[in-house]
PDB file of N, CA and C in Angstrom:
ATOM      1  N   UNK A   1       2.954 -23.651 -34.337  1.00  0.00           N
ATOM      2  CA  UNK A   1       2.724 -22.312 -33.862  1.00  0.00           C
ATOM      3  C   UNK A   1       4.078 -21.668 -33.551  1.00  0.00           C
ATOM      4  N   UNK A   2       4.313 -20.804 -33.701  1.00  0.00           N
ATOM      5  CA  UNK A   2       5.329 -20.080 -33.924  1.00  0.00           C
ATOM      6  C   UNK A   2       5.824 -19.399 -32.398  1.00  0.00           C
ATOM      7  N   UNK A   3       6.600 -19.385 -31.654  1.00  0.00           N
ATOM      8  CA  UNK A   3       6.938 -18.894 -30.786  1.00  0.00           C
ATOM      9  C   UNK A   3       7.963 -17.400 -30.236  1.00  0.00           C
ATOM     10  N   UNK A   4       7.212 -16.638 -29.609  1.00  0.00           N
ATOM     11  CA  UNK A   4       8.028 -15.289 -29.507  1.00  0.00           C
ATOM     12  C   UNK A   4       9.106 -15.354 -28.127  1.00  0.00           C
ATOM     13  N   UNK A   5      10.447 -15.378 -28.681  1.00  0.00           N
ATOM     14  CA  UNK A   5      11.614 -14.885 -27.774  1.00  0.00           C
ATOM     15  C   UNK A   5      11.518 -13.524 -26.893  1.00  0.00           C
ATOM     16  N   UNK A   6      11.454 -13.284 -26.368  1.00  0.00           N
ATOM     17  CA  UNK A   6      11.096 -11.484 -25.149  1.00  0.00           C
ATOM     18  C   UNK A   6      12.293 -11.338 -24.624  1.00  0.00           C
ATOM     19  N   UNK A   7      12.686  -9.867 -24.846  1.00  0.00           N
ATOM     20  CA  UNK A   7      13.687  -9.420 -24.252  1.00  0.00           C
ATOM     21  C   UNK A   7      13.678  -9.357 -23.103  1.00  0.00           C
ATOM     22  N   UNK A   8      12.440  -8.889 -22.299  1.00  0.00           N
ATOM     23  CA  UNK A   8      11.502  -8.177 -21.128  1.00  0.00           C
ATOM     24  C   UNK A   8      12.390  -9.477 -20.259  1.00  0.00           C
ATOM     25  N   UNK A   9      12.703  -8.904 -19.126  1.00  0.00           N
ATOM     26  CA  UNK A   9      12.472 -10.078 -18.180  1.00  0.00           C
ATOM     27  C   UNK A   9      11.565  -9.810 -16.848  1.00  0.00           C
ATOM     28  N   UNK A  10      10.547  -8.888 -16.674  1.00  0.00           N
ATOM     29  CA  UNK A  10       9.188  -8.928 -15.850  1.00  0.00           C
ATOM     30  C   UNK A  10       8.107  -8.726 -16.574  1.00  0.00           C
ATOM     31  N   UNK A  11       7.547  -9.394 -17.559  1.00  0.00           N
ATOM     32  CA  UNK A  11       6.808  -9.833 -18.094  1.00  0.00           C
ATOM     33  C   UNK A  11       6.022 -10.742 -17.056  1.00  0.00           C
ATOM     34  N   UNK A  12       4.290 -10.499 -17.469  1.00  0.00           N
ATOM     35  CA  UNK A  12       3.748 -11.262 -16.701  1.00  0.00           C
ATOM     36  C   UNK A  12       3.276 -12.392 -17.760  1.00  0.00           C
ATOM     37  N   UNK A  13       3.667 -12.157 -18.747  1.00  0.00           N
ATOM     38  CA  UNK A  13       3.245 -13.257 -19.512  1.00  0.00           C
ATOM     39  C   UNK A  13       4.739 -14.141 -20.243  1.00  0.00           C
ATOM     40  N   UNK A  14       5.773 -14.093 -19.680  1.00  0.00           N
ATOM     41  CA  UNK A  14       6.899 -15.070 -19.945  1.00  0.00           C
ATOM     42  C   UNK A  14       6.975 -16.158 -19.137  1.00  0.00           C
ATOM     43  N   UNK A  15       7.402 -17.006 -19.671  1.00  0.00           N
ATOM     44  CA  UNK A  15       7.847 -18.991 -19.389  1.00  0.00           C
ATOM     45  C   UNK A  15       9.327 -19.072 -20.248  1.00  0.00           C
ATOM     46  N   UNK A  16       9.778 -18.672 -19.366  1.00  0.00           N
ATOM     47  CA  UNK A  16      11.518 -19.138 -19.710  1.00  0.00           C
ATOM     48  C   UNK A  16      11.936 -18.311 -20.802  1.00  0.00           C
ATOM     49  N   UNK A  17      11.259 -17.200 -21.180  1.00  0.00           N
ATOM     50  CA  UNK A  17      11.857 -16.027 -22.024  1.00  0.00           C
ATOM     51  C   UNK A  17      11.020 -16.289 -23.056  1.00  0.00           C
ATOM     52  N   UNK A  18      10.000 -17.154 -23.162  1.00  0.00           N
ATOM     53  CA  UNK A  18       9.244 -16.632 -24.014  1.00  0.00           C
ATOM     54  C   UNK A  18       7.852 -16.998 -23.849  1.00  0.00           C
ATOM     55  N   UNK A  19       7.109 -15.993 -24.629  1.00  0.00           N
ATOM     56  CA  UNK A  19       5.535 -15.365 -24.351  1.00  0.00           C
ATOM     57  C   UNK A  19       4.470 -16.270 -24.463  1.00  0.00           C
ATOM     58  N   UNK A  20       4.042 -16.078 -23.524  1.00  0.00           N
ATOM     59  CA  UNK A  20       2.680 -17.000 -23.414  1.00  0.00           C
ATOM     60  C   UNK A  20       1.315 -16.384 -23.146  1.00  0.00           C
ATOM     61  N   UNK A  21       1.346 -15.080 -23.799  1.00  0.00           N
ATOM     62  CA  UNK A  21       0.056 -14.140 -24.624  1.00  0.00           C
ATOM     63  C   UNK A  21      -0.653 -15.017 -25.376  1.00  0.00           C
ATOM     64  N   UNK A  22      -1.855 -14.912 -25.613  1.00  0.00           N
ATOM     65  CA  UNK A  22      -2.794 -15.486 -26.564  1.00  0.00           C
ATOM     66  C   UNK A  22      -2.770 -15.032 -27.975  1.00  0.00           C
ATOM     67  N   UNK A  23      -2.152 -13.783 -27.827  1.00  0.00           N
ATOM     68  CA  UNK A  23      -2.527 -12.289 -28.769  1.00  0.00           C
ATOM     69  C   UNK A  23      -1.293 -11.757 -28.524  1.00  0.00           C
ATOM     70  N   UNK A  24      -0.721 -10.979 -29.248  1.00  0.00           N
ATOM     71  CA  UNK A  24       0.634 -10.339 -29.215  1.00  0.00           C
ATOM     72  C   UNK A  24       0.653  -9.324 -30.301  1.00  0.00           C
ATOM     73  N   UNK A  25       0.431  -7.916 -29.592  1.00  0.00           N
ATOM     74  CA  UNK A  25       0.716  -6.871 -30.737  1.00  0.00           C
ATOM     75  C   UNK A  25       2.268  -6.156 -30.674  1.00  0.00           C
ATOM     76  N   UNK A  26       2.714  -5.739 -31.068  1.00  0.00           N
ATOM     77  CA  UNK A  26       3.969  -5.286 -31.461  1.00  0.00           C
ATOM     78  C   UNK A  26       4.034  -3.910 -32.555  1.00  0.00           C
ATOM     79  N   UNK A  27       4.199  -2.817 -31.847  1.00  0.00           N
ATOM     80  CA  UNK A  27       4.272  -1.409 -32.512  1.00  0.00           C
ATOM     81  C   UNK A  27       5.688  -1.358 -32.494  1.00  0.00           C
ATOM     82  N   UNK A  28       6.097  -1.045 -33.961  1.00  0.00           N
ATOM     83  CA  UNK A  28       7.588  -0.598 -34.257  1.00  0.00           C
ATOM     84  C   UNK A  28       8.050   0.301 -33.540  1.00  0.00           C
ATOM     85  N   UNK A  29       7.522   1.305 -33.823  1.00  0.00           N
ATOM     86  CA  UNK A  29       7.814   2.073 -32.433  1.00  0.00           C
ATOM     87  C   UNK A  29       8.265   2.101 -31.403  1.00  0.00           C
ATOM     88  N   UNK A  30       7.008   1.856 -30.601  1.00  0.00           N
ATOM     89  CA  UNK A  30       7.234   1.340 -29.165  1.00  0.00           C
ATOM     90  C   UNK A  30       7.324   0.139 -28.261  1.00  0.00           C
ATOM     91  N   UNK A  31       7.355  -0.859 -29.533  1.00  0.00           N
ATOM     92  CA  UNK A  31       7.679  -2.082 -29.451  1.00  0.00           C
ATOM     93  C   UNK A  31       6.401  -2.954 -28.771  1.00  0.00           C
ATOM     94  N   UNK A  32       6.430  -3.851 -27.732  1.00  0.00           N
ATOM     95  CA  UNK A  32       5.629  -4.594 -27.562  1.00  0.00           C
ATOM     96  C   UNK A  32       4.366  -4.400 -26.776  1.00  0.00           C
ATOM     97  N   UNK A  33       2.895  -3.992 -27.158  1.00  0.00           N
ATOM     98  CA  UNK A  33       1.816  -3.334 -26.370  1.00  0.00           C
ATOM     99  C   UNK A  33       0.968  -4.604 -25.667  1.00  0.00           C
ATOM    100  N   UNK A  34       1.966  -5.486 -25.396  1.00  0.00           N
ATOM    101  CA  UNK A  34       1.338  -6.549 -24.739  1.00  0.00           C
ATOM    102  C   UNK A  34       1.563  -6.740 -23.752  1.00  0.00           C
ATOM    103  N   UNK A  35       3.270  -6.511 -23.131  1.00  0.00           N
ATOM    104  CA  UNK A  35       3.731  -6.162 -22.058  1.00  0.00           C
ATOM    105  C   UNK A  35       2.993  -6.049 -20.951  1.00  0.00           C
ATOM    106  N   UNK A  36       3.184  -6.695 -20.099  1.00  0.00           N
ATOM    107  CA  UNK A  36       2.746  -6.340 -18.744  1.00  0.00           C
ATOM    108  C   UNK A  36       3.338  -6.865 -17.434  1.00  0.00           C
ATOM    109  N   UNK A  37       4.029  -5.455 -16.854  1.00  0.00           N
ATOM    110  CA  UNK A  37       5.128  -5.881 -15.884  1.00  0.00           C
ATOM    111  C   UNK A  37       4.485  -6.576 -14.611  1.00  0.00           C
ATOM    112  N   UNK A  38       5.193  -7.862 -14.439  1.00  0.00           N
ATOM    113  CA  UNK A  38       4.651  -8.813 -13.133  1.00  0.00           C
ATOM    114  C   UNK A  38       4.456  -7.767 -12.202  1.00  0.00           C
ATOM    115  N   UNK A  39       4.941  -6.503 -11.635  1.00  0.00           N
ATOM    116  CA  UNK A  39       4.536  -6.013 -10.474  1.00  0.00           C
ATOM    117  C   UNK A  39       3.104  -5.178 -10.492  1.00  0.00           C
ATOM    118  N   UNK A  40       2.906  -5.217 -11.947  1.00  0.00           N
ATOM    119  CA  UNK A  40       1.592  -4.561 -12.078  1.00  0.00           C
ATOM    120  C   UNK A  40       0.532  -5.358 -11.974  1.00  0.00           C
ATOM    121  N   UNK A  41       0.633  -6.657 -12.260  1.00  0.00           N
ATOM    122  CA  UNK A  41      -0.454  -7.316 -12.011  1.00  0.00           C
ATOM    123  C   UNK A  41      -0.653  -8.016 -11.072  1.00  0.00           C
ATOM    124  N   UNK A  42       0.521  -8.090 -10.271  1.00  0.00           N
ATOM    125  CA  UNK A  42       0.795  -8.637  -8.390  1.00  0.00           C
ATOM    126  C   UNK A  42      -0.286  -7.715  -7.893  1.00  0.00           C
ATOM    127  N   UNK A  43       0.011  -6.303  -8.036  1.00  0.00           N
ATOM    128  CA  UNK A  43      -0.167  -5.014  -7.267  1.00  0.00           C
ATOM    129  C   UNK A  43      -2.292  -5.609  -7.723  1.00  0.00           C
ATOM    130  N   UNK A  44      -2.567  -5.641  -8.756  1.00  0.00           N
ATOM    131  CA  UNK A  44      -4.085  -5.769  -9.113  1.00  0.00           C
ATOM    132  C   UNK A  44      -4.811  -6.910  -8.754  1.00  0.00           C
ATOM    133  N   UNK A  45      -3.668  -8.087  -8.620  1.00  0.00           N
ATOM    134  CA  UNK A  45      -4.209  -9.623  -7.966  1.00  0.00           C
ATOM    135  C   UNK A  45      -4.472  -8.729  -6.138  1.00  0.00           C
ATOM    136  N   UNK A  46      -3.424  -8.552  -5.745  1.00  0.00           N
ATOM    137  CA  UNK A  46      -3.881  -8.278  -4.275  1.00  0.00           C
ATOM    138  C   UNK A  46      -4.488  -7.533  -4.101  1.00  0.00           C
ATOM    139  N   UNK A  47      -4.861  -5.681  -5.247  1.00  0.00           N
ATOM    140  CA  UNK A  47      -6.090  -5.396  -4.286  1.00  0.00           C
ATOM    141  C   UNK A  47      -7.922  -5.960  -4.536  1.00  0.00           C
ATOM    142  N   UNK A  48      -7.550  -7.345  -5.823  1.00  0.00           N
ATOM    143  CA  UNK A  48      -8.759  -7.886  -5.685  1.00  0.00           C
ATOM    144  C   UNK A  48      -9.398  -8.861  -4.536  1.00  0.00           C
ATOM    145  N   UNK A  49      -7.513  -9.417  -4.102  1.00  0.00           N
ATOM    146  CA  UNK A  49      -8.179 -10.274  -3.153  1.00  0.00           C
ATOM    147  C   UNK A  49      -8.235  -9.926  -1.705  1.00  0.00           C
ATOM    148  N   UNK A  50      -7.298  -8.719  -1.674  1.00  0.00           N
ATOM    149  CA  UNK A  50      -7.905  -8.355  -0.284  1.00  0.00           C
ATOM    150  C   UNK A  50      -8.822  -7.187   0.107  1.00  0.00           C
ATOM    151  N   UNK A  51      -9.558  -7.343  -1.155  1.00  0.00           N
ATOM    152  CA  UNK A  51     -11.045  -6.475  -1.266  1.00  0.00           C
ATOM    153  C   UNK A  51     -11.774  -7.200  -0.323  1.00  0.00           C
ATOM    154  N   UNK A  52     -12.619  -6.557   0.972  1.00  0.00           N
ATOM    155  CA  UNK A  52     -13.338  -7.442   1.515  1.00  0.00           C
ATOM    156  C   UNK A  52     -14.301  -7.774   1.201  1.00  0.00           C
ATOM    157  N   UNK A  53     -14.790  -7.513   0.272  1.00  0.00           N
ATOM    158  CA  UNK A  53     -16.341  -7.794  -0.241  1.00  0.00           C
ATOM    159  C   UNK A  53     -15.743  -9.521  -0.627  1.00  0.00           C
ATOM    160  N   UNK A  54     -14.702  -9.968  -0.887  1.00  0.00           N
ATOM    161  CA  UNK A  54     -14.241 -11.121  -1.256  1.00  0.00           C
ATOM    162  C   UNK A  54     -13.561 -12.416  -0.011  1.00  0.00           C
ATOM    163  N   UNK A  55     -13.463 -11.342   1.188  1.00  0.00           N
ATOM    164  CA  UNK A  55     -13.086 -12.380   2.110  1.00  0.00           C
ATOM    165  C   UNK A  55     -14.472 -12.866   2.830  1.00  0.00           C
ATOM    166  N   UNK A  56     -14.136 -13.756   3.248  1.00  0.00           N
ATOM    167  CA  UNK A  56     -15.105 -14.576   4.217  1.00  0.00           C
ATOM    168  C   UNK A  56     -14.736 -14.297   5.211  1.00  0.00           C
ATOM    169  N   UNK A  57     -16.072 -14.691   6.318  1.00  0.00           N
ATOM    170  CA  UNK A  57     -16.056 -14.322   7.167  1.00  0.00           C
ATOM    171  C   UNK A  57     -15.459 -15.605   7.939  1.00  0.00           C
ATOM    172  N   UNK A  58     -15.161 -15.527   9.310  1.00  0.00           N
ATOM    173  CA  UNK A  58     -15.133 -16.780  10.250  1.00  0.00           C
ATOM    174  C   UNK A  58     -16.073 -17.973   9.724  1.00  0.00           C
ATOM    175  N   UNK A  59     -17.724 -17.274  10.222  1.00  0.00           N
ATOM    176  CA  UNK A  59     -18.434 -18.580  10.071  1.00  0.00           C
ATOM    177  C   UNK A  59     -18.768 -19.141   8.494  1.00  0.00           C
ATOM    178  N   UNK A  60     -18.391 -18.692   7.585  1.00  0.00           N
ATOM    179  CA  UNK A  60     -18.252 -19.804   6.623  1.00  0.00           C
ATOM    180  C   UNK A  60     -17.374 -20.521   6.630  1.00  0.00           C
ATOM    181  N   UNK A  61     -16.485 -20.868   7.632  1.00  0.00           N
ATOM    182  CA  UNK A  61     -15.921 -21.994   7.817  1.00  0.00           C
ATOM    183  C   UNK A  61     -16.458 -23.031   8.361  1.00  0.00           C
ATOM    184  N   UNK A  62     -16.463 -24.255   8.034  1.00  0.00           N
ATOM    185  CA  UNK A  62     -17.236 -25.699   8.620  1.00  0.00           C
ATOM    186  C   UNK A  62     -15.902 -25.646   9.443  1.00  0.00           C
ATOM    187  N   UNK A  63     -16.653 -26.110  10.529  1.00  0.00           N
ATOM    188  CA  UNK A  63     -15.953 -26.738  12.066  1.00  0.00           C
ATOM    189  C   UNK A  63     -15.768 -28.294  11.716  1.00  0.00           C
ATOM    190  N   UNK A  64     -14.398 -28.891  12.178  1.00  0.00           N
ATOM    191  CA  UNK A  64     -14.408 -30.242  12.250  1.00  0.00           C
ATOM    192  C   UNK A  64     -15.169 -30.809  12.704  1.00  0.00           C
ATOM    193  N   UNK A  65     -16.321 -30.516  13.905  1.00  0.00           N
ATOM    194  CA  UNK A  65     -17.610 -31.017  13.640  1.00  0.00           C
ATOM    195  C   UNK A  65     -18.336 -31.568  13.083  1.00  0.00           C
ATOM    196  N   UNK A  66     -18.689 -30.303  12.275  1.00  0.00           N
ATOM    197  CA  UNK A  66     -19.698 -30.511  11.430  1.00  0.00           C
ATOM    198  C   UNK A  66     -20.010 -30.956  10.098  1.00  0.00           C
ATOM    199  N   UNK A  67     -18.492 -31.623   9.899  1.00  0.00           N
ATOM    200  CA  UNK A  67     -17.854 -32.414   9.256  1.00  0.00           C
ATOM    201  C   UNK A  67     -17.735 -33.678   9.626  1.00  0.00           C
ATOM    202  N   UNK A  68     -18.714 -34.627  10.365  1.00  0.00           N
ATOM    203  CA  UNK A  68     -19.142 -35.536  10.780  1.00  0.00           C
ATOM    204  C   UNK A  68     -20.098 -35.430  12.145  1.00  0.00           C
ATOM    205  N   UNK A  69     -21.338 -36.262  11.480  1.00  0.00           N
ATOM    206  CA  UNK A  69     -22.430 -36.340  12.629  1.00  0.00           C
ATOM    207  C   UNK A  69     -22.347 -37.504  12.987  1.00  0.00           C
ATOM    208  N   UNK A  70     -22.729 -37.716  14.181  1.00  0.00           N
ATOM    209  CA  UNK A  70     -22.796 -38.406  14.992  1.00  0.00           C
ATOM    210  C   UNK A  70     -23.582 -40.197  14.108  1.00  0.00           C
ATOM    211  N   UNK A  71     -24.986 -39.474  13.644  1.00  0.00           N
ATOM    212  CA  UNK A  71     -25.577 -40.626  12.974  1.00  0.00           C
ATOM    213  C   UNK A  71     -25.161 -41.232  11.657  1.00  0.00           C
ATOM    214  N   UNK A  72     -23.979 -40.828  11.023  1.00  0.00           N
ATOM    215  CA  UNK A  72     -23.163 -41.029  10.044  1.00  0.00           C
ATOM    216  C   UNK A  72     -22.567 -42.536  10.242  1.00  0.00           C
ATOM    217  N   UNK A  73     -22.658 -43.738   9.124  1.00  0.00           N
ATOM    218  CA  UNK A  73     -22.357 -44.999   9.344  1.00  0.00           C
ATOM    219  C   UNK A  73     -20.937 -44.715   8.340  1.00  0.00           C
ATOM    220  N   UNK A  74     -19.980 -45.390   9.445  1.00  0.00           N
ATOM    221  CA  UNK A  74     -18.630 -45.185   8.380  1.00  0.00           C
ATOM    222  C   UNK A  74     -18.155 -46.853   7.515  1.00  0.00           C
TER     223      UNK A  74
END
């Protein structure tokens, strides 16, 4: 498999300068439409994860408790 060298250096898809896209289009033009600058997809990772529909609450946390009962043979 053939491997692509990238000029880009905030690429969210580079490993040591080169691309680790699945798919890679490239317009003469405007050169590479695969591009995607790491701060753009930082910026889209965090507002998925600090969407609250995605955090938990307190009590879905197990208490060290309740993480062992009493009638439990070790």
């Amino acid at each position: 498999m053939p491997r692509i060298r990238c000029a880009y250096e905030d690429c969210a898809f580079l490993d040591d300068h080169y691309c680790t896209a699945s798919e890679v289009e490239i317009d003469p033009d405007q050169g590479c439409l695969t591009y995607k600058p790491i701060a753009e997809v930082l910026e889209a990772w965090e507002d998925d994860v600090l969407d609250d529909d995605h955090l938990l609450d307190d009590e879905d946390f197990l208490d060290d408790d309740d993480l062992w009962d009493d009638d439990d043979d070790l």
